[in-house]
PDB file of N, CA and C in Angstrom:
ATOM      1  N   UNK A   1     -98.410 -19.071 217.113  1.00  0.00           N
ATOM      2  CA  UNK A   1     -99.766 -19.588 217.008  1.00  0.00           C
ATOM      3  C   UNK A   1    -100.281 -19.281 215.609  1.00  0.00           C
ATOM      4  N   UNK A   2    -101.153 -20.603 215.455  1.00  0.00           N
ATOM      5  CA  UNK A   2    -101.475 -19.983 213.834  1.00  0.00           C
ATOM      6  C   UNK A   2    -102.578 -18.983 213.713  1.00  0.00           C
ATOM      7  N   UNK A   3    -102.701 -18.605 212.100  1.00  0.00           N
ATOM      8  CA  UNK A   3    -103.774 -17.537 211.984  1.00  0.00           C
ATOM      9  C   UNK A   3    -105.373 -18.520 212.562  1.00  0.00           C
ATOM     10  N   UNK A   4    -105.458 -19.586 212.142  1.00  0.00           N
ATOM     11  CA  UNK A   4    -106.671 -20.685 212.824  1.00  0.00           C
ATOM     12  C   UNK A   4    -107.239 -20.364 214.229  1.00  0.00           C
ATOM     13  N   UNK A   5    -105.846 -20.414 214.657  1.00  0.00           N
ATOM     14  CA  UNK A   5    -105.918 -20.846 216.343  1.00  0.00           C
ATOM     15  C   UNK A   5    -106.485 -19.794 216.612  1.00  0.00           C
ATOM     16  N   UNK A   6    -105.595 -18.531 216.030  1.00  0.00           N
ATOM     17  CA  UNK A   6    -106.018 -17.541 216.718  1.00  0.00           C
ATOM     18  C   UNK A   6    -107.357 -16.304 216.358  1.00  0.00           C
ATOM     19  N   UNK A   7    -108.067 -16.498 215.314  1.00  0.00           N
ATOM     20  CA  UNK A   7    -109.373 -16.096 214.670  1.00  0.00           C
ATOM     21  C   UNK A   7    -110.547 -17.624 215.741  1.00  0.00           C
ATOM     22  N   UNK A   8    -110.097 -18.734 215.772  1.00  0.00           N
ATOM     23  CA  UNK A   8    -111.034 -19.353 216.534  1.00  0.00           C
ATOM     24  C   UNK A   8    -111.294 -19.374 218.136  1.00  0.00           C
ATOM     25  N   UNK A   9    -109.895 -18.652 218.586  1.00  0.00           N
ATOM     26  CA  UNK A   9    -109.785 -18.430 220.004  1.00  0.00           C
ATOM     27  C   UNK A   9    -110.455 -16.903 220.472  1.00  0.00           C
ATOM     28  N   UNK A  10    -110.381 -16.090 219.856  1.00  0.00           N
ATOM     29  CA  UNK A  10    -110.700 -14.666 220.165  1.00  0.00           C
ATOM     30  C   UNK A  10    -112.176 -14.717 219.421  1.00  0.00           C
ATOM     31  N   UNK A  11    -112.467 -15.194 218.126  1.00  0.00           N
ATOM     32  CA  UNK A  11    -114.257 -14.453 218.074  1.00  0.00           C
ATOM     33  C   UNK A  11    -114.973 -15.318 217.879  1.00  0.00           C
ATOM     34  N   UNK A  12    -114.930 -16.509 218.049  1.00  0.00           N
ATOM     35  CA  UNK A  12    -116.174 -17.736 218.067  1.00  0.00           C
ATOM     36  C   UNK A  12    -116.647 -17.933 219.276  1.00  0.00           C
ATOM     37  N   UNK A  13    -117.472 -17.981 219.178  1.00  0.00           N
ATOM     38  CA  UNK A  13    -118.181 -18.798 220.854  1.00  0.00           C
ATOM     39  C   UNK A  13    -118.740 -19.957 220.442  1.00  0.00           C
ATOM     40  N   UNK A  14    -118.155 -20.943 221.412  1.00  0.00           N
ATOM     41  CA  UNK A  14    -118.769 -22.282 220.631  1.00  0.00           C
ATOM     42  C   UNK A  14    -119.672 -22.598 220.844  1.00  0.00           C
ATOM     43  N   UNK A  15    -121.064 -22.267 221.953  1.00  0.00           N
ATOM     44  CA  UNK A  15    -121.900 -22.407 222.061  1.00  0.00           C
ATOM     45  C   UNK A  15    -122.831 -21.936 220.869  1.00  0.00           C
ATOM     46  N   UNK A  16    -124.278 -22.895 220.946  1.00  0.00           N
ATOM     47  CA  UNK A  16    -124.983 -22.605 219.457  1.00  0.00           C
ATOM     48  C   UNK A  16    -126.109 -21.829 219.933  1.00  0.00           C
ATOM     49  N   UNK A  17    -126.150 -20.634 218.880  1.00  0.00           N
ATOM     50  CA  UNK A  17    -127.197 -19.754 219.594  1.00  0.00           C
ATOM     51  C   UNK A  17    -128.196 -19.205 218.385  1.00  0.00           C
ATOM     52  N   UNK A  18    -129.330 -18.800 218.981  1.00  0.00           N
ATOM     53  CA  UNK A  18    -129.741 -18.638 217.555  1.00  0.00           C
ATOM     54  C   UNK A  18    -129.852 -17.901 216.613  1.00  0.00           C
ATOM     55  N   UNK A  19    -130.101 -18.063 215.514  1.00  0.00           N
ATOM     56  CA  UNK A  19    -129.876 -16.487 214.993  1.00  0.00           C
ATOM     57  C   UNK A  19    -131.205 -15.876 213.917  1.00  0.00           C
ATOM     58  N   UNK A  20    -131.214 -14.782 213.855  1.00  0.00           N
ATOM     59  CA  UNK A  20    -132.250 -14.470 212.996  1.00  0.00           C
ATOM     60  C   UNK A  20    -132.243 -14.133 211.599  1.00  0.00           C
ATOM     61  N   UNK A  21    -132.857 -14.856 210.770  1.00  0.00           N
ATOM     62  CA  UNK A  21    -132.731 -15.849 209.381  1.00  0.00           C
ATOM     63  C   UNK A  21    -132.599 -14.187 208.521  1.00  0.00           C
ATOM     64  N   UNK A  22    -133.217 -13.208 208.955  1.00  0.00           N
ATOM     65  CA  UNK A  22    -133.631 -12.131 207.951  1.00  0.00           C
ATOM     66  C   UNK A  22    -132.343 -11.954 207.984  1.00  0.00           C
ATOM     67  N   UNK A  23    -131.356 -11.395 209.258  1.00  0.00           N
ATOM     68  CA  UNK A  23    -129.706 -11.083 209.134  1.00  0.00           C
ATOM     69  C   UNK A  23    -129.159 -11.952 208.317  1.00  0.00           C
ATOM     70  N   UNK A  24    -129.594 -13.234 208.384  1.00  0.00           N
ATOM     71  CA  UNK A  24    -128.572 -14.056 207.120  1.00  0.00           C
ATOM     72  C   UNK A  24    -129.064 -13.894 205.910  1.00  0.00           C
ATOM     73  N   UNK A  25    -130.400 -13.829 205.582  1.00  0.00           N
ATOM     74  CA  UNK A  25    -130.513 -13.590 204.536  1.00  0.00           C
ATOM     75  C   UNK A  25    -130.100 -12.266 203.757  1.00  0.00           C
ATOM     76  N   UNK A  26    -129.995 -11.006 204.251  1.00  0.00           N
ATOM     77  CA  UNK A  26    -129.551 -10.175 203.948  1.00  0.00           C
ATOM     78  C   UNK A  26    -128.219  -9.893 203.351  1.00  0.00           C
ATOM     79  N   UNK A  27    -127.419 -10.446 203.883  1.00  0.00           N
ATOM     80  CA  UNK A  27    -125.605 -10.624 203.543  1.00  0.00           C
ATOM     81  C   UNK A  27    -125.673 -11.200 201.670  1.00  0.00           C
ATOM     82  N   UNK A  28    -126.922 -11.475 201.053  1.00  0.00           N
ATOM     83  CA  UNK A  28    -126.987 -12.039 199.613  1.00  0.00           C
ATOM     84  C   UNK A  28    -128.361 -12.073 199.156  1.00  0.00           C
ATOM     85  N   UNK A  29    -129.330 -11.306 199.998  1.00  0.00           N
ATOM     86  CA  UNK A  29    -130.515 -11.247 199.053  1.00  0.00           C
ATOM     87  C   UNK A  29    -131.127 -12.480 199.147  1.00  0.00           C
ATOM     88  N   UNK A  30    -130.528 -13.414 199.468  1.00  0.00           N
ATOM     89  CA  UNK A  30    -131.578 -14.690 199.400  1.00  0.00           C
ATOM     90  C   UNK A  30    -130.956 -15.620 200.566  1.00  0.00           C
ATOM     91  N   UNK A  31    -131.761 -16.456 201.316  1.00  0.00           N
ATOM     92  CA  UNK A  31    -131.170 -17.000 202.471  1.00  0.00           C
ATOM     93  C   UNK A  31    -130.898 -18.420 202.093  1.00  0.00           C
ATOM     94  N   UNK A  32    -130.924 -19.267 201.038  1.00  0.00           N
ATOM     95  CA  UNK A  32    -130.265 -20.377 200.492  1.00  0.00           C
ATOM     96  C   UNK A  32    -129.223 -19.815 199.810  1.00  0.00           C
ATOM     97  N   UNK A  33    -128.929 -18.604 199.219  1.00  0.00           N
ATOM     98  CA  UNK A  33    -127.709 -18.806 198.608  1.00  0.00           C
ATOM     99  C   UNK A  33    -126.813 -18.545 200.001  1.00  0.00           C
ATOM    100  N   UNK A  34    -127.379 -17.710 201.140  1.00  0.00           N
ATOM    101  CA  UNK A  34    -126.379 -17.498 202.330  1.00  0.00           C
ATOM    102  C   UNK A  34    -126.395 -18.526 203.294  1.00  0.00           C
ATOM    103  N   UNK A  35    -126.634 -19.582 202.672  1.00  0.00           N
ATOM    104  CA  UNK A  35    -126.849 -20.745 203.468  1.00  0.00           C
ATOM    105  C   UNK A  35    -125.730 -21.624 202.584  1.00  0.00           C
ATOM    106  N   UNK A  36    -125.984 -21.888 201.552  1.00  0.00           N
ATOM    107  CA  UNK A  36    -124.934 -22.491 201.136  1.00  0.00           C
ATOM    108  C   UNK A  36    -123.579 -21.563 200.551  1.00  0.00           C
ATOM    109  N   UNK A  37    -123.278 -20.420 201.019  1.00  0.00           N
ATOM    110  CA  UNK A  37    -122.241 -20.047 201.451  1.00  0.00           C
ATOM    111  C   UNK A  37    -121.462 -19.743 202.706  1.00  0.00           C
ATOM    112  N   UNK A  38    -122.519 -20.085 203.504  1.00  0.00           N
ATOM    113  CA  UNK A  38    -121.818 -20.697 205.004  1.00  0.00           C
ATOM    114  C   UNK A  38    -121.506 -22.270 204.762  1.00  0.00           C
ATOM    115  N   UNK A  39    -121.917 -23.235 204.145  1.00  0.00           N
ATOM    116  CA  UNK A  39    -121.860 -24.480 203.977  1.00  0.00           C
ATOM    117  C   UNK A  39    -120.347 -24.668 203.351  1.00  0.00           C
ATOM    118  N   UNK A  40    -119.931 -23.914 202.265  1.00  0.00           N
ATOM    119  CA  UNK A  40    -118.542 -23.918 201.525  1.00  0.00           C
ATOM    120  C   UNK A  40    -117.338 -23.520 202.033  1.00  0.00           C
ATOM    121  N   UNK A  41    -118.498 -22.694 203.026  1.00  0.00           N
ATOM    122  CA  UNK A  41    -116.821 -21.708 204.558  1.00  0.00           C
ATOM    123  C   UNK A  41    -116.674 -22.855 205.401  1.00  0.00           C
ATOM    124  N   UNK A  42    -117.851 -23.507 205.681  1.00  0.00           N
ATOM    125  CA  UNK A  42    -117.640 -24.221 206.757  1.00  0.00           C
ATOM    126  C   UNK A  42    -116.803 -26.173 206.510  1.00  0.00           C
ATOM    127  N   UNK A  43    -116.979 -25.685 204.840  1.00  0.00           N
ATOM    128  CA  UNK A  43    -116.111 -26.911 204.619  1.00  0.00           C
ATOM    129  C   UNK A  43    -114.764 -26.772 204.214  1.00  0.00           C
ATOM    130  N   UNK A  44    -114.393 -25.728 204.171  1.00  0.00           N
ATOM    131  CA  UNK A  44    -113.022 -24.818 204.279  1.00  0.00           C
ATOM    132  C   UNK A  44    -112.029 -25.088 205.242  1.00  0.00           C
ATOM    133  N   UNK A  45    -113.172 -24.409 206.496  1.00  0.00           N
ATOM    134  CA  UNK A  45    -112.704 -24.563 207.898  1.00  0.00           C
ATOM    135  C   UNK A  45    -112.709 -25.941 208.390  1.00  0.00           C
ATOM    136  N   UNK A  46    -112.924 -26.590 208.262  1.00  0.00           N
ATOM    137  CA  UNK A  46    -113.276 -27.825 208.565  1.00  0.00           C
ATOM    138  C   UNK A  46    -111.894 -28.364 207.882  1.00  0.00           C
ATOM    139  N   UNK A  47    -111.881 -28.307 206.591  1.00  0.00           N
ATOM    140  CA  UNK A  47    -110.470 -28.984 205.941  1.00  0.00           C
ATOM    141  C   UNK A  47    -108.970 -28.596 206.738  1.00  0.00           C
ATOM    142  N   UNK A  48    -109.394 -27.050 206.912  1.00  0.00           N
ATOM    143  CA  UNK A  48    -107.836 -26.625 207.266  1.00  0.00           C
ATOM    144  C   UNK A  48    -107.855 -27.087 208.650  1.00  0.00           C
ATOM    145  N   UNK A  49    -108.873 -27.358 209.884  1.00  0.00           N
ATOM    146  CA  UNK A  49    -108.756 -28.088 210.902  1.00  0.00           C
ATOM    147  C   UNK A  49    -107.900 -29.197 211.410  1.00  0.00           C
ATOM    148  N   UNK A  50    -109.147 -29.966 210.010  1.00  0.00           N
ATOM    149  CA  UNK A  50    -108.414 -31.482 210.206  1.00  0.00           C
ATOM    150  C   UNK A  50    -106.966 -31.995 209.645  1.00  0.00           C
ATOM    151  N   UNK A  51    -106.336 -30.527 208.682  1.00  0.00           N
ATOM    152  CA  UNK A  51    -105.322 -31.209 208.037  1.00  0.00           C
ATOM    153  C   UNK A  51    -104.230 -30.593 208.851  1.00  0.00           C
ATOM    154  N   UNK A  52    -104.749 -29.476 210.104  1.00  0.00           N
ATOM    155  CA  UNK A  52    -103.530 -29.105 211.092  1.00  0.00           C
ATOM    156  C   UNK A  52    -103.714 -30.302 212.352  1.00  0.00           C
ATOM    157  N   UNK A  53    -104.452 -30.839 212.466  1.00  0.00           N
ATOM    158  CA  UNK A  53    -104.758 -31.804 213.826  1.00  0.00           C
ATOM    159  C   UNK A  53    -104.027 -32.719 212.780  1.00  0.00           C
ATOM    160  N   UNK A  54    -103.880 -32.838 211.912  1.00  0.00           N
ATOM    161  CA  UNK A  54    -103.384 -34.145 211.365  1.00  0.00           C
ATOM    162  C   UNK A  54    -101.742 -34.612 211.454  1.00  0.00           C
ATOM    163  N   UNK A  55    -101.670 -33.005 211.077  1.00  0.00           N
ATOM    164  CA  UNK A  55     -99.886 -32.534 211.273  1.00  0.00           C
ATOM    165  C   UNK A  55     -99.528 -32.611 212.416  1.00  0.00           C
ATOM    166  N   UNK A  56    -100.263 -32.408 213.682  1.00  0.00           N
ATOM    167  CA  UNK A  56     -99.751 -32.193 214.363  1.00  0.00           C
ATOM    168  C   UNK A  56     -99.922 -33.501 215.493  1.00  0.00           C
ATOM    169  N   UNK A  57    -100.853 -34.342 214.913  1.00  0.00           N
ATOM    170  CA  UNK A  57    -100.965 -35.705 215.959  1.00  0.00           C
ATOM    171  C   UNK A  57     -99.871 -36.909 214.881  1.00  0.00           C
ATOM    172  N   UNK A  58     -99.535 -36.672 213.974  1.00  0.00           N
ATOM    173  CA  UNK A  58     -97.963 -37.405 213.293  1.00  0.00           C
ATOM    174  C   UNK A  58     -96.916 -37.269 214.213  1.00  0.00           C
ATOM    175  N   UNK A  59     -96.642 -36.309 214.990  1.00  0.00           N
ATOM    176  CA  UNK A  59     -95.444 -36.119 215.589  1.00  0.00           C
ATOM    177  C   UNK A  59     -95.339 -37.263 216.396  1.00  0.00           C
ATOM    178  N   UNK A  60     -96.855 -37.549 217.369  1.00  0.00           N
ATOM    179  CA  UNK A  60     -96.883 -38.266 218.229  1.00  0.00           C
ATOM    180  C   UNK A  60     -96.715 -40.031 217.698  1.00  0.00           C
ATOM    181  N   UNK A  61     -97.097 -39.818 216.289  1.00  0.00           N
ATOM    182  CA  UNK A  61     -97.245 -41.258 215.811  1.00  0.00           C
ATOM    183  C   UNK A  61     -95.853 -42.666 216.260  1.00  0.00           C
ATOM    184  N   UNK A  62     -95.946 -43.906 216.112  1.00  0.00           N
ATOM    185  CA  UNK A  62     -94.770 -44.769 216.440  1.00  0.00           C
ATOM    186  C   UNK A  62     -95.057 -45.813 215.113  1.00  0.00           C
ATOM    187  N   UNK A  63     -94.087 -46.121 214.726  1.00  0.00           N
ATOM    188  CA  UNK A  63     -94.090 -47.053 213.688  1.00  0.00           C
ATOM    189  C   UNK A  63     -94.741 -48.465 213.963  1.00  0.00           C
ATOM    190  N   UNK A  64     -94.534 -48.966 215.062  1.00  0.00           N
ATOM    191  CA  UNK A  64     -94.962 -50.115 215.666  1.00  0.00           C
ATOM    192  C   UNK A  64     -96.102 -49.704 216.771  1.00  0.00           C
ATOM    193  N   UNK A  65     -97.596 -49.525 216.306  1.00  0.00           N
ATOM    194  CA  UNK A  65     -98.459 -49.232 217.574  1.00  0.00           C
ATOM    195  C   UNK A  65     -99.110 -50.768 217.374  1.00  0.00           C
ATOM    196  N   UNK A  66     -99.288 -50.922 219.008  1.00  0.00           N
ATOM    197  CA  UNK A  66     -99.821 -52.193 219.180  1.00  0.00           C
ATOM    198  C   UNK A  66    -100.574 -51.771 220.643  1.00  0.00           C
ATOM    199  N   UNK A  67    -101.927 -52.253 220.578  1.00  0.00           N
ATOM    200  CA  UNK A  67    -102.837 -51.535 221.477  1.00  0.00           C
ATOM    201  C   UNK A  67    -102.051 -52.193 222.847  1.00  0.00           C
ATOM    202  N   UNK A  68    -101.072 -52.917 222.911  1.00  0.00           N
ATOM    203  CA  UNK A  68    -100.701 -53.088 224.502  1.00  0.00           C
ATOM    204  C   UNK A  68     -99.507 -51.952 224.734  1.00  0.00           C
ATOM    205  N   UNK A  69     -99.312 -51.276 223.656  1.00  0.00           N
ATOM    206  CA  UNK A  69     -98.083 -50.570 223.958  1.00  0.00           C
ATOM    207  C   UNK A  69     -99.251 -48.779 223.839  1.00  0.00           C
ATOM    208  N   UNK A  70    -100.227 -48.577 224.419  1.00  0.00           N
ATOM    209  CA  UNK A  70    -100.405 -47.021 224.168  1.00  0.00           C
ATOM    210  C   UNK A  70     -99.895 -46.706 225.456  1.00  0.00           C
ATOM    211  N   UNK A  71     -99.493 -45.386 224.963  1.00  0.00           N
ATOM    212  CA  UNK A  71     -98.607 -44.383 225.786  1.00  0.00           C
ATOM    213  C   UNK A  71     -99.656 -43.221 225.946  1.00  0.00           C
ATOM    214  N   UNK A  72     -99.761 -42.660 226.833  1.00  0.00           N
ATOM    215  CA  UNK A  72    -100.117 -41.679 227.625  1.00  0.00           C
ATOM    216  C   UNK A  72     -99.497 -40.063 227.471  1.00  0.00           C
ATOM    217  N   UNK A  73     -99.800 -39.450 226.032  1.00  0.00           N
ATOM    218  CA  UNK A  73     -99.198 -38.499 226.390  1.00  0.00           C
ATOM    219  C   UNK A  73     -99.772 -37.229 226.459  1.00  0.00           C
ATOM    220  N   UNK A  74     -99.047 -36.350 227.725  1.00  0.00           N
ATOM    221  CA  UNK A  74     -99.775 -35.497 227.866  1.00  0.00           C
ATOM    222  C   UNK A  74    -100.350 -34.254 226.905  1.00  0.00           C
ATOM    223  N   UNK A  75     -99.146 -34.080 225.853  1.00  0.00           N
ATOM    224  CA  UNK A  75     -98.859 -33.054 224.873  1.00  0.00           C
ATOM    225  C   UNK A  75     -99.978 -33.558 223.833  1.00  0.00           C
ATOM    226  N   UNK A  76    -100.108 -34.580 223.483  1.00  0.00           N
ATOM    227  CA  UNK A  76    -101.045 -35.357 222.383  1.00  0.00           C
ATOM    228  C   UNK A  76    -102.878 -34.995 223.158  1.00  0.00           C
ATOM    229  N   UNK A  77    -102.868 -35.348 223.865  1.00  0.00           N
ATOM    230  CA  UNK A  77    -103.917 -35.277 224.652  1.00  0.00           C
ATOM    231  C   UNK A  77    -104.637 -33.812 224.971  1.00  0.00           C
ATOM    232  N   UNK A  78    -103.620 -32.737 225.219  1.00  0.00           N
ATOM    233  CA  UNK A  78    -104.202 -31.289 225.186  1.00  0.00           C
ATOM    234  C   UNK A  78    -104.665 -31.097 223.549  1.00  0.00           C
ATOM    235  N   UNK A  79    -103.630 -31.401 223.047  1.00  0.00           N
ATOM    236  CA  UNK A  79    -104.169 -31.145 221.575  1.00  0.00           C
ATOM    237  C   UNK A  79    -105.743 -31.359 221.049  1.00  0.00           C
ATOM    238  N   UNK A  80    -105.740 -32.697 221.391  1.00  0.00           N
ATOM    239  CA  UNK A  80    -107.295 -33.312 221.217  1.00  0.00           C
ATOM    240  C   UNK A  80    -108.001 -32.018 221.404  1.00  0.00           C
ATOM    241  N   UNK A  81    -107.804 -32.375 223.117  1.00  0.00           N
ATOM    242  CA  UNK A  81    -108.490 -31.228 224.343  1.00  0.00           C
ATOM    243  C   UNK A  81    -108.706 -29.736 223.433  1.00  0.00           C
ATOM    244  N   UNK A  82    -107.987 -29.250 222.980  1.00  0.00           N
ATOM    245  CA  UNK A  82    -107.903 -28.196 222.130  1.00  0.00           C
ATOM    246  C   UNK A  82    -108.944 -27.933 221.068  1.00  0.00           C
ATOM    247  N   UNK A  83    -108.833 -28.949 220.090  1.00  0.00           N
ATOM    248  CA  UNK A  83    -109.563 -28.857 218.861  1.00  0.00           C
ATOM    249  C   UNK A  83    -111.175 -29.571 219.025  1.00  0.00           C
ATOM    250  N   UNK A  84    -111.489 -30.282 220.206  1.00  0.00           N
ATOM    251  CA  UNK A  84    -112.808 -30.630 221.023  1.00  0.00           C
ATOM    252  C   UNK A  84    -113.515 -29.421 221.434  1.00  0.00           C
ATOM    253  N   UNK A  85    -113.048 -28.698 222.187  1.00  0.00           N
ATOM    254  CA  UNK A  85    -113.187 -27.657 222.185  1.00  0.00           C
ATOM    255  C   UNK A  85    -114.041 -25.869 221.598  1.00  0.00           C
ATOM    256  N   UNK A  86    -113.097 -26.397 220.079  1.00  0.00           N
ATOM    257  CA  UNK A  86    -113.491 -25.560 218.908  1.00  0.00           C
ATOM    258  C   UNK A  86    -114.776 -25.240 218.801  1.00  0.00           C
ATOM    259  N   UNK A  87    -115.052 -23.783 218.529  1.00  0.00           N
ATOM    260  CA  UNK A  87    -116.430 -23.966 218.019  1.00  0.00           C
ATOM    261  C   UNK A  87    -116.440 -24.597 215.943  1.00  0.00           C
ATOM    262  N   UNK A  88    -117.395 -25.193 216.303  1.00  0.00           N
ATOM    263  CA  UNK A  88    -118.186 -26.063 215.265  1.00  0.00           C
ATOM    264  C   UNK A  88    -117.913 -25.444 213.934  1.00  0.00           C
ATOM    265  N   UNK A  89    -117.569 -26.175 212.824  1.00  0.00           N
ATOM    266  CA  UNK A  89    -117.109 -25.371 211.548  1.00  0.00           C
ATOM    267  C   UNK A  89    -118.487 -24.263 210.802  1.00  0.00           C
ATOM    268  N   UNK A  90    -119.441 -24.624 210.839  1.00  0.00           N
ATOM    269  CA  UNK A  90    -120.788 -24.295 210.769  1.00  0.00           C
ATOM    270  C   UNK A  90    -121.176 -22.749 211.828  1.00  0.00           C
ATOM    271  N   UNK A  91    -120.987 -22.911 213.077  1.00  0.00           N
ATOM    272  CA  UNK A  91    -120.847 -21.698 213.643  1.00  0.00           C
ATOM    273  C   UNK A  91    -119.811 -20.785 213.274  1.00  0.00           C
ATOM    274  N   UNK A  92    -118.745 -21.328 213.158  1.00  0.00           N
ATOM    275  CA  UNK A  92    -117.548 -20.331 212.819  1.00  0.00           C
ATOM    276  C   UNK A  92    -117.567 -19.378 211.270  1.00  0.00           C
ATOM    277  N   UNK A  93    -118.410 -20.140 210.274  1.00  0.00           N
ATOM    278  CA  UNK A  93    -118.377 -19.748 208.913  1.00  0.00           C
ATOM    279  C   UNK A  93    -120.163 -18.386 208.885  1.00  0.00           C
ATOM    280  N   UNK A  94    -120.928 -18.931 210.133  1.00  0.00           N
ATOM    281  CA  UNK A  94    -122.214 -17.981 210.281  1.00  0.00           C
ATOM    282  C   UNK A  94    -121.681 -16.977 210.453  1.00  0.00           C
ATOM    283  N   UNK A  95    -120.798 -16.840 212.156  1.00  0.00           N
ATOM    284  CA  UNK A  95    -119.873 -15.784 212.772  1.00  0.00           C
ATOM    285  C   UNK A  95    -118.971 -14.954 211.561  1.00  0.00           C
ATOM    286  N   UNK A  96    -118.694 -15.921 210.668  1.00  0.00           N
ATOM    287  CA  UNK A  96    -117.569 -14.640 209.766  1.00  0.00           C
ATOM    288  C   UNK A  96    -118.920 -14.293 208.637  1.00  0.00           C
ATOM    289  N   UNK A  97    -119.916 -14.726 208.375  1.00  0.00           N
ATOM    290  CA  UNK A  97    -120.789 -14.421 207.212  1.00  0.00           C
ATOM    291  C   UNK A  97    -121.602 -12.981 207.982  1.00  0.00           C
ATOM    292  N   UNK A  98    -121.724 -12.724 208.887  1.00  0.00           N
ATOM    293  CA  UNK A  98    -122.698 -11.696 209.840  1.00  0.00           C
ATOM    294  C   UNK A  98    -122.038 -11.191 209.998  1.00  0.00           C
ATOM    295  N   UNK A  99    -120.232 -11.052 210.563  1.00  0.00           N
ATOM    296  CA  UNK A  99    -119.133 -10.172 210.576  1.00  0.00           C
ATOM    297  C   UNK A  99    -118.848  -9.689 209.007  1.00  0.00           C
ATOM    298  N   UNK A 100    -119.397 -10.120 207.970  1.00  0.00           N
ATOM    299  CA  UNK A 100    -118.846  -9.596 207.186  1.00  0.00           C
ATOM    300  C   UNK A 100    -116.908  -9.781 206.580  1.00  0.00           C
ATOM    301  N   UNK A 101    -116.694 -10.732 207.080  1.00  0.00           N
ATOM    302  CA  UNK A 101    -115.315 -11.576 207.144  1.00  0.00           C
ATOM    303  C   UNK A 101    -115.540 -12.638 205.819  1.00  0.00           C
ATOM    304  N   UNK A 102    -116.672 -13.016 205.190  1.00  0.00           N
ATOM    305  CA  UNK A 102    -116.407 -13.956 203.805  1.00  0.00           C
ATOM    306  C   UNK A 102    -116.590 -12.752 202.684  1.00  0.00           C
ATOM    307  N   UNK A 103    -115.680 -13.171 201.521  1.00  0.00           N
ATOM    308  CA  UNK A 103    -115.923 -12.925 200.255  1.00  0.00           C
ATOM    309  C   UNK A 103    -116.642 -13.490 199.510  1.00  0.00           C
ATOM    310  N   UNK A 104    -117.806 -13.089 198.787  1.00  0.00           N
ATOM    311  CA  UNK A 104    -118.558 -13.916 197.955  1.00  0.00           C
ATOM    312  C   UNK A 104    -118.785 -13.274 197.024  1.00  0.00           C
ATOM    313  N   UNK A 105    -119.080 -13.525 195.691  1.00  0.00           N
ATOM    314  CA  UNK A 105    -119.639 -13.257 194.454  1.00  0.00           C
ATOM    315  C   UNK A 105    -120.382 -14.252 193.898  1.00  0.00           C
ATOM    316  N   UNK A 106    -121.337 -13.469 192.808  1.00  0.00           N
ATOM    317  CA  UNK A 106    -121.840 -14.920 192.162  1.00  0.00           C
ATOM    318  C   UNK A 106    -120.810 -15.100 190.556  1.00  0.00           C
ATOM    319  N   UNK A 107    -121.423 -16.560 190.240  1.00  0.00           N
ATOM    320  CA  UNK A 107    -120.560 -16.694 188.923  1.00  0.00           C
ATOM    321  C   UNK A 107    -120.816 -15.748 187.413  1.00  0.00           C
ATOM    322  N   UNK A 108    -122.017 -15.320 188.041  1.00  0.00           N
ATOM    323  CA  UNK A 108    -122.150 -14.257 186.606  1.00  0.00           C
ATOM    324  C   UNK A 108    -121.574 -12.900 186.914  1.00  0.00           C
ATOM    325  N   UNK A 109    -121.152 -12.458 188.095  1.00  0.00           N
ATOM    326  CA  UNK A 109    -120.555 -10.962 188.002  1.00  0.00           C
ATOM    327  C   UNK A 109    -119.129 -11.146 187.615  1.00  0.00           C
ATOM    328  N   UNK A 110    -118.553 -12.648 187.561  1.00  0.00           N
ATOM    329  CA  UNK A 110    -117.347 -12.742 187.227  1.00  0.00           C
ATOM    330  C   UNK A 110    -116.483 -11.940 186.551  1.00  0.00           C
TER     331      UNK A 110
END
């Protein structure tokens, strides 16, 4: 199982809950810059998502698809089921910003 699967299976909850702005703001002193550093995690996560659902619904692909020929498969179908599932790239990047799980700096301490 990948490192993905398994950081999104054990500490996300995909339900959206709310949270209190002072905790986010705190993680950087200002709550737009910790806002748009959940925005850059969450387009991270989001990339490495879609480019493993991508890999992994090719297998199923056929050279010749023609909508009278779809096939039914079960293995393709959990997958979906799987990544539907997920909590939301946006929750997942809050969850690691409040865990203390992102690295951030700004460009002037470089």
């Amino acid at each position: 199982m990948t490192q993905i699967k398994k950081l999104l299976i054990n500490t996300t909850n995909p339900s959206i809950e709310a949270r209190d702005l002072s905790l986010i703001e705190v993680k950087t002193g200002n709550l737009y810059e910790s806002i748009s550093i959940i925005a850059k995690r969450a387009n991270q996560i989001n990339t490495k998502i879609k480019d493993e659902l991508h890999r992994k619904l090719e297998e199923f692909g056929s050279l010749n698809d023609n909508l009278e020929e779809i096939n039914e498969n079960k293995e393709q179908i959990e997958i979906s089921r799987f990544y539907e599932r997920m909590a939301n790239p946006a929750i997942q990047a809050t969850h690691e910003l409040l865990n203390d799980k992102i690295y951030h700096r700004k460009k002037d301490e470089a």
